[in-house]
N, C-alpha and C. Protein backbone atom coordinates (compact mmCIF):
# COMPACT_ATOMS: atom_id res chain seq x y z
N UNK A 1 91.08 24.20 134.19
CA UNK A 1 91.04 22.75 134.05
C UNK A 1 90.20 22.17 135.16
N UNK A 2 89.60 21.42 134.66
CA UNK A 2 88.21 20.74 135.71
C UNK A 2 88.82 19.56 136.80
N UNK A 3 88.85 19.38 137.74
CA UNK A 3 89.13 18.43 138.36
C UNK A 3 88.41 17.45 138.54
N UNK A 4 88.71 16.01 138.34
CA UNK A 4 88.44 14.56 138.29
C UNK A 4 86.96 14.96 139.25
N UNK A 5 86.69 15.23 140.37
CA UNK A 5 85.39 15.30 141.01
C UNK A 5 84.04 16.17 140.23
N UNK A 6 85.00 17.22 139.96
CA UNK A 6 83.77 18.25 139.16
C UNK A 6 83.39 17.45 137.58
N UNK A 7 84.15 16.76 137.11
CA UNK A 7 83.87 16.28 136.00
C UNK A 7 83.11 15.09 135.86
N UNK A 8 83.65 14.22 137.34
CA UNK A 8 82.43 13.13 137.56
C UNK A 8 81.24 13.65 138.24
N UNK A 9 80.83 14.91 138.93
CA UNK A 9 79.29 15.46 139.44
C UNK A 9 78.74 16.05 138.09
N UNK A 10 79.20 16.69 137.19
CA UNK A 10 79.00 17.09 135.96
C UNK A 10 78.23 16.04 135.34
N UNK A 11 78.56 15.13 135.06
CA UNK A 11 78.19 14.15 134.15
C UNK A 11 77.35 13.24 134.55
N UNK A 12 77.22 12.76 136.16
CA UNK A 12 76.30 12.42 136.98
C UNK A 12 75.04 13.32 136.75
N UNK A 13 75.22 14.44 136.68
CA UNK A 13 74.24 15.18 136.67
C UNK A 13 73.43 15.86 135.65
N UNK A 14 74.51 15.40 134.30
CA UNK A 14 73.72 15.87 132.99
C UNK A 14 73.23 14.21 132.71
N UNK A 15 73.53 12.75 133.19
CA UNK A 15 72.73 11.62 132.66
C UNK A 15 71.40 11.75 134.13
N UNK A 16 71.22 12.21 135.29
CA UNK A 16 70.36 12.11 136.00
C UNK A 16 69.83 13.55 135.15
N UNK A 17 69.80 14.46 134.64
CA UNK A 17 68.61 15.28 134.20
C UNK A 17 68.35 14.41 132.75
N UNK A 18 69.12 13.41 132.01
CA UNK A 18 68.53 12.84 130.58
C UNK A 18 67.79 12.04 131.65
N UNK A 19 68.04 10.94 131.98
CA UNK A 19 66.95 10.13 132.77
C UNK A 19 65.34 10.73 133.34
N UNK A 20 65.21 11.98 133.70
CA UNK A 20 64.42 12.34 133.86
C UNK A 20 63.30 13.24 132.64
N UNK A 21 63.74 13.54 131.60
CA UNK A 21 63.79 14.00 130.39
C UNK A 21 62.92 12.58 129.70
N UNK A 22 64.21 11.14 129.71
CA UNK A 22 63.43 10.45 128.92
C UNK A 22 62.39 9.51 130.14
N UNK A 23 61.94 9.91 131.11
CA UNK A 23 60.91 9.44 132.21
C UNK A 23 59.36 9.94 131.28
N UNK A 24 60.09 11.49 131.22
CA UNK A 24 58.87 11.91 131.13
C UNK A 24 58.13 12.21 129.77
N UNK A 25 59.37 11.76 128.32
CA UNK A 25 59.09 11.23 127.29
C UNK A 25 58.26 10.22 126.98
N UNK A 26 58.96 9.03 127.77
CA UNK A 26 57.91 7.98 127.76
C UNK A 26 56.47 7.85 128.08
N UNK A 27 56.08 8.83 128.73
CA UNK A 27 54.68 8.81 129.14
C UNK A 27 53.92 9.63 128.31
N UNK A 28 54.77 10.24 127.02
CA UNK A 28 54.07 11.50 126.28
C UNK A 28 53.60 10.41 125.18
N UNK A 29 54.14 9.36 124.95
CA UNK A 29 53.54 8.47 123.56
C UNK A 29 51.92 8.27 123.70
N UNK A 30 51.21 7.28 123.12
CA UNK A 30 49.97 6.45 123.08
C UNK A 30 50.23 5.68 123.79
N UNK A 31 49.19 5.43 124.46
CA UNK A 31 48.50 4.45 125.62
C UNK A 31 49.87 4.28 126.51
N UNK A 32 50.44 5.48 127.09
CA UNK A 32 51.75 5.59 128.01
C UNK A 32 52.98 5.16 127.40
N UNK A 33 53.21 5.07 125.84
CA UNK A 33 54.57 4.83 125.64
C UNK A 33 55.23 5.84 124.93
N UNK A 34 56.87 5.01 124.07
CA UNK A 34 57.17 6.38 123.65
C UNK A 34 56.78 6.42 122.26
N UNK A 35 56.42 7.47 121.51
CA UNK A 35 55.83 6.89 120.44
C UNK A 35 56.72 6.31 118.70
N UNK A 36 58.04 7.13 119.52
CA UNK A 36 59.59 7.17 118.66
C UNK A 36 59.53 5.43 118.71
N UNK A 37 59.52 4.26 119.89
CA UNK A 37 59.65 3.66 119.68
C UNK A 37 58.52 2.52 119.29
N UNK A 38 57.43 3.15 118.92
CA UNK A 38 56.50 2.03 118.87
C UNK A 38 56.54 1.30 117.25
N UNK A 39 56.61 -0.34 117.42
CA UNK A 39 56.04 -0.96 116.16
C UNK A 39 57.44 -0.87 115.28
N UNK A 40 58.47 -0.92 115.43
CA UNK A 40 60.24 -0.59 115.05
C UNK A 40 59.94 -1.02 113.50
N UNK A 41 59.46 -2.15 113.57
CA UNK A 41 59.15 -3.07 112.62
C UNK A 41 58.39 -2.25 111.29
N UNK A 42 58.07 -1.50 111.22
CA UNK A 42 56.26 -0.83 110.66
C UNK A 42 56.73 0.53 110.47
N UNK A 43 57.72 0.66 109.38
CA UNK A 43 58.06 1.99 108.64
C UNK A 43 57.27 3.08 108.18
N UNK A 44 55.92 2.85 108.18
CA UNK A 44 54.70 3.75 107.77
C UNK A 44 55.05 4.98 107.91
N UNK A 45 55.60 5.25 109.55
CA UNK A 45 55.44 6.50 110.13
C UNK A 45 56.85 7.42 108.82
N UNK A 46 58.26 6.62 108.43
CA UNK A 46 58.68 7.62 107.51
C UNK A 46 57.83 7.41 106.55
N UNK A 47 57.25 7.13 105.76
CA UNK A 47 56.60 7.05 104.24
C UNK A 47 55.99 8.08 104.84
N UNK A 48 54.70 8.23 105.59
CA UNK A 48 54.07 9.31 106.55
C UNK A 48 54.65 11.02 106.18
N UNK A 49 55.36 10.51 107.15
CA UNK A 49 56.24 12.25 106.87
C UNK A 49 56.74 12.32 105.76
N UNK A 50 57.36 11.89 104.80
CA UNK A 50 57.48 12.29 103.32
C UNK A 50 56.41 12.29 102.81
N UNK A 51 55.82 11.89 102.43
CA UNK A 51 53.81 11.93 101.83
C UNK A 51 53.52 13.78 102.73
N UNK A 52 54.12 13.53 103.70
CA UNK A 52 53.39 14.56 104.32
C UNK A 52 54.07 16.27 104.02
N UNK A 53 55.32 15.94 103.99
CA UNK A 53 56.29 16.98 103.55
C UNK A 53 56.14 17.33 102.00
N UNK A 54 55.64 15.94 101.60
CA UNK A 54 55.97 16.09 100.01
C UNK A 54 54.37 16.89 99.47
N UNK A 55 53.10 16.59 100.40
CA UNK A 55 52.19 17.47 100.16
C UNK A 55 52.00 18.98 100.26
N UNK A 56 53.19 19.35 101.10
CA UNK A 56 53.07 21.06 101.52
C UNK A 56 54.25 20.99 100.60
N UNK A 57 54.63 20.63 99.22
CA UNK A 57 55.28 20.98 98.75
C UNK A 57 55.07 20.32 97.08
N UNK A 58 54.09 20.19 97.28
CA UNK A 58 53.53 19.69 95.55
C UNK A 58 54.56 19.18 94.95
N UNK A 59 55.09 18.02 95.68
CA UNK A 59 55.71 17.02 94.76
C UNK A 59 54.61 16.46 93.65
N UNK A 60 55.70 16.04 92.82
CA UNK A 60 55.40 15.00 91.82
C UNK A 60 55.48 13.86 92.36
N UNK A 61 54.60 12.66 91.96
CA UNK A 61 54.81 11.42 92.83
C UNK A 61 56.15 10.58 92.35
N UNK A 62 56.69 11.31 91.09
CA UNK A 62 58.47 10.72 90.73
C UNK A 62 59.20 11.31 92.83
N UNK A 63 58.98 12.66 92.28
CA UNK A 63 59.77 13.03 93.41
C UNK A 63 59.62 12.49 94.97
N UNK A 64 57.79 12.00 95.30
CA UNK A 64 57.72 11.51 96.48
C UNK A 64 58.35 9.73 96.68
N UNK A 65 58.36 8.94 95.43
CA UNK A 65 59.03 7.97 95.22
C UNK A 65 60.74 8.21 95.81
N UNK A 66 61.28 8.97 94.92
CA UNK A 66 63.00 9.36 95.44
C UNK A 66 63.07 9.76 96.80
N UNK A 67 62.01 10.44 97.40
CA UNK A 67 62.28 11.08 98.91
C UNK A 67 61.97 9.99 99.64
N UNK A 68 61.07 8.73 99.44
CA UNK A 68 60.44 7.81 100.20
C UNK A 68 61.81 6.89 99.92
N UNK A 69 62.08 6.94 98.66
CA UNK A 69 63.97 5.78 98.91
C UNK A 69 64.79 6.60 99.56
N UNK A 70 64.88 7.84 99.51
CA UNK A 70 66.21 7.75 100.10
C UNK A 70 65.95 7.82 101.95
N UNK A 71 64.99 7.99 102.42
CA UNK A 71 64.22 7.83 103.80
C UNK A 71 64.72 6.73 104.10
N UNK A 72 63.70 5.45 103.74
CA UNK A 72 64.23 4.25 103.65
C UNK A 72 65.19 4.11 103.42
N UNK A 73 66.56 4.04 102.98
CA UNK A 73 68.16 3.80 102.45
C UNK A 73 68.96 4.20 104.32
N UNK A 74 68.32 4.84 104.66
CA UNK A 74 69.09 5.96 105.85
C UNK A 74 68.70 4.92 107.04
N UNK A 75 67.52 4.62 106.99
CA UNK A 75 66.82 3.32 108.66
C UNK A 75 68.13 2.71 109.21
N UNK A 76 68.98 1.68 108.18
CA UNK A 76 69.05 0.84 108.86
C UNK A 76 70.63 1.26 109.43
N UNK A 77 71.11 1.99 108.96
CA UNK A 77 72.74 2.87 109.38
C UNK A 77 72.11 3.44 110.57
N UNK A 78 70.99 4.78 110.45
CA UNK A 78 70.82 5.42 111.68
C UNK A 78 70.44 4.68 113.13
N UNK A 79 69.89 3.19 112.59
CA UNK A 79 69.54 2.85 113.55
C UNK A 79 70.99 1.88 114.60
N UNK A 80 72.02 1.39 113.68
CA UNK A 80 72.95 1.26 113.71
C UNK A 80 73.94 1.94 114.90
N UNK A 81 73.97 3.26 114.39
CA UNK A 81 74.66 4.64 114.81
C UNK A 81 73.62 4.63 116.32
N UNK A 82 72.58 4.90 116.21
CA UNK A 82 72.15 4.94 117.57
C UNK A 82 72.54 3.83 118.58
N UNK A 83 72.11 2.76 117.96
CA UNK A 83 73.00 1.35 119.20
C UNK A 83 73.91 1.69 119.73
N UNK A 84 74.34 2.02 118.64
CA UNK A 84 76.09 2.25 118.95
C UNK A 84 76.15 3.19 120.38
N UNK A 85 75.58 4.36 120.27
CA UNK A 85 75.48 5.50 121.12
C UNK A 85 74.99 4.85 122.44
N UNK A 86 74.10 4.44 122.45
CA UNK A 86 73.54 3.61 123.75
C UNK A 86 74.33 2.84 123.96
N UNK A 87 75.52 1.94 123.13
CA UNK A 87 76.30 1.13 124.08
C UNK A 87 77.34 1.97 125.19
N UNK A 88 78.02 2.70 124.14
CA UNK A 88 78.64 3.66 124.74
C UNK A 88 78.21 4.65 125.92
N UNK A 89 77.25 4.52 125.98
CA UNK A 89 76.47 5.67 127.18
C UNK A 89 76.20 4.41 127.89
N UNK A 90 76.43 3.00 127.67
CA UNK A 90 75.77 2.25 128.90
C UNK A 90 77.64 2.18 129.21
N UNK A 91 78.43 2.19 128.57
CA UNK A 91 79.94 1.92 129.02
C UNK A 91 80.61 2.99 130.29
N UNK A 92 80.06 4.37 129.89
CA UNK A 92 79.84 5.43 130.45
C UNK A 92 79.23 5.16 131.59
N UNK A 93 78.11 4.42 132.00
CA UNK A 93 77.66 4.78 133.40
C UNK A 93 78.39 3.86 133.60
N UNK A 94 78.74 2.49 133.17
CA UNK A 94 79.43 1.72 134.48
C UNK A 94 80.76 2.13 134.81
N UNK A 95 81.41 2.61 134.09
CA UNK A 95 82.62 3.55 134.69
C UNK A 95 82.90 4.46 135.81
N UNK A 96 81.39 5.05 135.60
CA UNK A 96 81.20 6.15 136.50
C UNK A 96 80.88 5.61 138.02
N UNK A 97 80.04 4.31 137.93
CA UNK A 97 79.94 3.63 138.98
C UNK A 97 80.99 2.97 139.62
N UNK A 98 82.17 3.16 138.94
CA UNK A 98 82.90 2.27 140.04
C UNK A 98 83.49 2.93 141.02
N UNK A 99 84.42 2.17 141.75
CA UNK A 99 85.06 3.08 143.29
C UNK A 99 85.87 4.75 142.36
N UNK A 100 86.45 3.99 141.74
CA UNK A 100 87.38 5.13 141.46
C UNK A 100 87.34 5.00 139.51
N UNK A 101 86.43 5.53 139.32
CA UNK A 101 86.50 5.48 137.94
C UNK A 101 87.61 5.95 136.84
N UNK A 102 87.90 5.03 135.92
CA UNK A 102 89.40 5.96 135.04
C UNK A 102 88.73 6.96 134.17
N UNK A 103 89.47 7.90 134.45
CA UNK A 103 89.70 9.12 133.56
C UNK A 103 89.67 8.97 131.82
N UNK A 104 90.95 8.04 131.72
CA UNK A 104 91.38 7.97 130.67
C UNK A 104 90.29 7.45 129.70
N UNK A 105 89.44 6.27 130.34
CA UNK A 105 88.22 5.63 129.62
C UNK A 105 87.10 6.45 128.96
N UNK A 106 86.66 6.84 130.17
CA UNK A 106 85.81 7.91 130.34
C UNK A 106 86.00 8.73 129.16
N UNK A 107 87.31 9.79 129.43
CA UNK A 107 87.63 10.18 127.88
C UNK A 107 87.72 9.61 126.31
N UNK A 108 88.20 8.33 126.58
CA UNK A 108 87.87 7.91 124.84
C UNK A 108 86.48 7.68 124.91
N UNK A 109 85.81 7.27 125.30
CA UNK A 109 84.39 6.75 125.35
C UNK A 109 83.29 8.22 124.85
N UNK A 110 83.85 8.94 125.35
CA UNK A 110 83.12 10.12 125.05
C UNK A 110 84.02 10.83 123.89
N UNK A 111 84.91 10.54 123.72
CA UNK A 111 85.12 11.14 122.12
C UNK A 111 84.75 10.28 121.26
N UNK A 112 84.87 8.53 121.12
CA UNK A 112 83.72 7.29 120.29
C UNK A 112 82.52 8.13 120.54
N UNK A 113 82.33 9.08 121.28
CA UNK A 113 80.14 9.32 120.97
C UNK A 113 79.94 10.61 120.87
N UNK A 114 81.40 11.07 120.84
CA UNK A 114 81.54 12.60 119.55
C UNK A 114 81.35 12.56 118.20
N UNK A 115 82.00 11.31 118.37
CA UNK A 115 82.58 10.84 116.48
C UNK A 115 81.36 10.03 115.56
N UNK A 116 80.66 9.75 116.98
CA UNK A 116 79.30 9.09 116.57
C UNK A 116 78.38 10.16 116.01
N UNK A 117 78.37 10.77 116.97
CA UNK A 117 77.23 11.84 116.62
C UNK A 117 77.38 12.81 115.38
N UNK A 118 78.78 12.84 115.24
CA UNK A 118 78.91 14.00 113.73
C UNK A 118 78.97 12.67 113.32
N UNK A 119 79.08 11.40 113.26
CA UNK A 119 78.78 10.60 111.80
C UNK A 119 77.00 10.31 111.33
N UNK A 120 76.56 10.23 112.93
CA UNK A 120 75.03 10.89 112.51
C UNK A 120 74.71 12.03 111.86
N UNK A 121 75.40 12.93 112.21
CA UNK A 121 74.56 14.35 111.75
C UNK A 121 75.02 14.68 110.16
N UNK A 122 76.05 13.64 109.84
CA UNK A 122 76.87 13.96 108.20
C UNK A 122 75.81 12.84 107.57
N UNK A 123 75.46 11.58 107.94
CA UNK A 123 74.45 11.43 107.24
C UNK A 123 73.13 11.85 107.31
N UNK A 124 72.80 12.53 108.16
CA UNK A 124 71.24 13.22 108.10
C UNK A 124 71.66 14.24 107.06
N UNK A 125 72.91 15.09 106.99
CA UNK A 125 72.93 16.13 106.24
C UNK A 125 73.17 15.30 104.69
N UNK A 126 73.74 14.67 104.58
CA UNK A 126 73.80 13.91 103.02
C UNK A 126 72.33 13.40 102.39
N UNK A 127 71.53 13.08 103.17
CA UNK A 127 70.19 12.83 103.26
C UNK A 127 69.41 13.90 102.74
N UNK A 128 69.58 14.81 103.70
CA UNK A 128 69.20 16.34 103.41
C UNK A 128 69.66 17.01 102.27
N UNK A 129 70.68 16.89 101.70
CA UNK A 129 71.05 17.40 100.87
C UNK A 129 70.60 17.01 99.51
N UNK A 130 70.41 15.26 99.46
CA UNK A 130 69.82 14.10 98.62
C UNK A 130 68.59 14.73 97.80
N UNK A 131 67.76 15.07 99.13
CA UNK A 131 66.49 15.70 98.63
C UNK A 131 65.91 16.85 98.42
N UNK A 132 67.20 17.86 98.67
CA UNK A 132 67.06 19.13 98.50
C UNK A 132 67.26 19.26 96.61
N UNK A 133 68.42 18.08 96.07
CA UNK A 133 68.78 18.33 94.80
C UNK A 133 67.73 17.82 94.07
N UNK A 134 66.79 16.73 94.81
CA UNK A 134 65.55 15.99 93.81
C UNK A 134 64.49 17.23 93.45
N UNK A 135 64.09 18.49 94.58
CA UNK A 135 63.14 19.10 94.74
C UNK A 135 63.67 20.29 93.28
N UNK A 136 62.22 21.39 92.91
CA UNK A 136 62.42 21.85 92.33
C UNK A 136 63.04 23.44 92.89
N UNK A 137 63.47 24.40 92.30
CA UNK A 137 63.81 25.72 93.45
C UNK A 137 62.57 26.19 93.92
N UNK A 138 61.60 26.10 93.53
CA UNK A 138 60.58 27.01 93.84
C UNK A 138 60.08 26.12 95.25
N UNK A 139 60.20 24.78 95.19
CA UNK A 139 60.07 23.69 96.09
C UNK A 139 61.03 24.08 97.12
N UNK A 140 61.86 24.00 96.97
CA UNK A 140 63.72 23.90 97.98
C UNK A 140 63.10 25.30 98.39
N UNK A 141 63.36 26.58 98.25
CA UNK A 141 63.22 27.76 98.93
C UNK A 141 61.78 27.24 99.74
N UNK A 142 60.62 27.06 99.69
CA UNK A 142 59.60 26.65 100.58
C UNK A 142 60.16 26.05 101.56
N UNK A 143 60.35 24.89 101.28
CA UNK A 143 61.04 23.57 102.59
C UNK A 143 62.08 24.35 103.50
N UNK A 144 63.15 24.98 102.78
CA UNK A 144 64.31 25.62 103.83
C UNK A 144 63.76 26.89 104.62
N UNK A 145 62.49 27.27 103.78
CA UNK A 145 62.13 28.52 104.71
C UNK A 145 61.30 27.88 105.77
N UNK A 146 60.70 26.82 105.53
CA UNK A 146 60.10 26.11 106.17
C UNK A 146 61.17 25.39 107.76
N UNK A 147 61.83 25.15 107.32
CA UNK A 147 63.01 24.66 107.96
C UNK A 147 63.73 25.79 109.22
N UNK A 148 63.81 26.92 108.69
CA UNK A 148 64.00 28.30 109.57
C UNK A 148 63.45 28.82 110.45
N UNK A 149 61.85 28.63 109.84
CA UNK A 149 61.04 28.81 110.96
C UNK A 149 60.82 27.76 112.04
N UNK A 150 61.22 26.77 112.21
CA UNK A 150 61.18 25.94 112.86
C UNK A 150 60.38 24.35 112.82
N UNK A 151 59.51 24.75 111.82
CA UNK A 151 58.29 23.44 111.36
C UNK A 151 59.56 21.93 110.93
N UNK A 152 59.06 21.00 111.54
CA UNK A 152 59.81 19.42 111.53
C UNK A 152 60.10 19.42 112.29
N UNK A 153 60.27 20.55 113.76
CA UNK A 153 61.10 20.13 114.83
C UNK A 153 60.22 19.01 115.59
N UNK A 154 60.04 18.06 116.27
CA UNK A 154 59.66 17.11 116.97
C UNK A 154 59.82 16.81 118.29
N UNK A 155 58.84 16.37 118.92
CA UNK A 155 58.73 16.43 120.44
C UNK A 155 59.00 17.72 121.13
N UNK A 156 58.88 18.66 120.78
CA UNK A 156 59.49 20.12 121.25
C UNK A 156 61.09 20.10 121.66
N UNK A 157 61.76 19.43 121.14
CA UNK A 157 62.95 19.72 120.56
C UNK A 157 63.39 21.13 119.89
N UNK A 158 64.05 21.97 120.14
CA UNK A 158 64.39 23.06 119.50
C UNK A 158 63.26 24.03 119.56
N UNK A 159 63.54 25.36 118.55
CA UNK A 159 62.32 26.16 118.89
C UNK A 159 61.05 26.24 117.61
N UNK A 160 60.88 25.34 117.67
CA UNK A 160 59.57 24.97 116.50
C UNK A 160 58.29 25.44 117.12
N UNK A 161 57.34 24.90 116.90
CA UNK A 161 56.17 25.75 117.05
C UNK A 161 55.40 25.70 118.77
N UNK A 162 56.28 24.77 118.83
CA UNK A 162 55.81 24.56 120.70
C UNK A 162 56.85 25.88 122.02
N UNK A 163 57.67 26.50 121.20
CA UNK A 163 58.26 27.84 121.99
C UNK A 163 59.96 27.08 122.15
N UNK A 164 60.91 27.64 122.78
CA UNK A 164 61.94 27.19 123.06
C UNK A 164 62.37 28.66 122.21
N UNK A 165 64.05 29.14 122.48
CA UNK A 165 64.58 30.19 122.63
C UNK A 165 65.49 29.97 121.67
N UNK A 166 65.71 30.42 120.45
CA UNK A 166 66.42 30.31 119.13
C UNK A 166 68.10 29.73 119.43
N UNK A 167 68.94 30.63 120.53
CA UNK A 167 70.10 30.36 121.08
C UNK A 167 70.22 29.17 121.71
N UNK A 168 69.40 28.53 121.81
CA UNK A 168 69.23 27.08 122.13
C UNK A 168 69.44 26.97 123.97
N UNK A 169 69.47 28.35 124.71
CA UNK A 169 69.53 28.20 126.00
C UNK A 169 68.20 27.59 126.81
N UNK A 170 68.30 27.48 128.08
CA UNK A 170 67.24 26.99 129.13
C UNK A 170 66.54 28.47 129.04
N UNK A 171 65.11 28.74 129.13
CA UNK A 171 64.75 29.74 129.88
C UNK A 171 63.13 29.84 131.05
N UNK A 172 63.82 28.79 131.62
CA UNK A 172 63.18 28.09 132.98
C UNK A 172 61.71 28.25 132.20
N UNK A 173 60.97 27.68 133.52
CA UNK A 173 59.65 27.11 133.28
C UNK A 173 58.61 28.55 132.82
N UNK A 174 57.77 27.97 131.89
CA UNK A 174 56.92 28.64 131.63
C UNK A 174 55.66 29.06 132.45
N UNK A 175 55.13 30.50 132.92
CA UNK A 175 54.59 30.18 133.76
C UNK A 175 53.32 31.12 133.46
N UNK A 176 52.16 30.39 134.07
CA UNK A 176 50.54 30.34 133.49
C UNK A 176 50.28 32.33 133.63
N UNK A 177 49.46 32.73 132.45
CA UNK A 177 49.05 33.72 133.20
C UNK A 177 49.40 34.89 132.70
């Protein structure tokens, strides 16, 4: 069982390595921003990636129509669900900042952004699933093999085509040579 100190340096120390993570995100966008958030307004970028998914996979333009609604249908919940997460992670640091932060808070607050996150990941998977049933099999086996190997991963997230270690561990810096 972790004691109240190790659990507040813990957590100090996994939001000071995200802080530095999204430092150095932000500078990876266009003209120094991030590019996740540019133009919120200006949905192109999903139509984009379905047009784009739906070409390495010879949709029918019925089928790129259904994948482009149900894309769109998902915006305005996920974006929802994320607020949400950021409020809660801003509730989280001021807790942590005070003299003697409660325990008890701390703990619900972080199970609200447990419960968040599998309600994100059940609608990405309902999503996923949406358009796995529109596609044809010969389509669906492409995309999921596609999916295995790692292609859609983004920002080098996971181990897609930019390297990262299947078990999802650290395996320190890469080095030249």
């Amino acid at each position: 069982m972790m004691t109240l100190t190790t659990r507040i340096a813990l957590s100090l120390a996994t939001f000071g390595f995200v802080g530095l993570l999204g430092a150095s995100t932000a500078q990876a966008g266009p003209n120094g921003g991030d590019r996740r958030h540019a133009d919120k307004a200006d949905r192109t970028g999903k139509a984009d990636k379905a047009e784009r998914m739906c070409a390495k996979l010879a949709c029918t333009a019925a089928q790129l129509a259904q994948i482009k609604t149900i894309k769109d249908a998902k915006v305005p919940q996920m974006k929802a669900a994320r607020d949400n997460l950021r409020k809660l992670h801003a509730q989280i640091k001021v807790e942590l900042r005070k003299p003697s932060p409660d325990v008890k808070a701390i703990e619900r607050l972080d199970a609200e952004m447990a419960a968040q996150k599998a309600a994100l990941h059940k609608q990405r998977r309902a999503s996923q699933l949406q358009v796995l049933a529109i596609l044809k099999p010969e389509q669906r086996a492409k995309l999921l093999d596609r999916l295995e190997r790692g292609h859609g991963k983004r920002d080098g997230k996971g181990p897609g085509k930019r390297g990262g270690r299947r078990d999802g561990q650290f395996d320190g810096p890469r080095r030249a040579g």
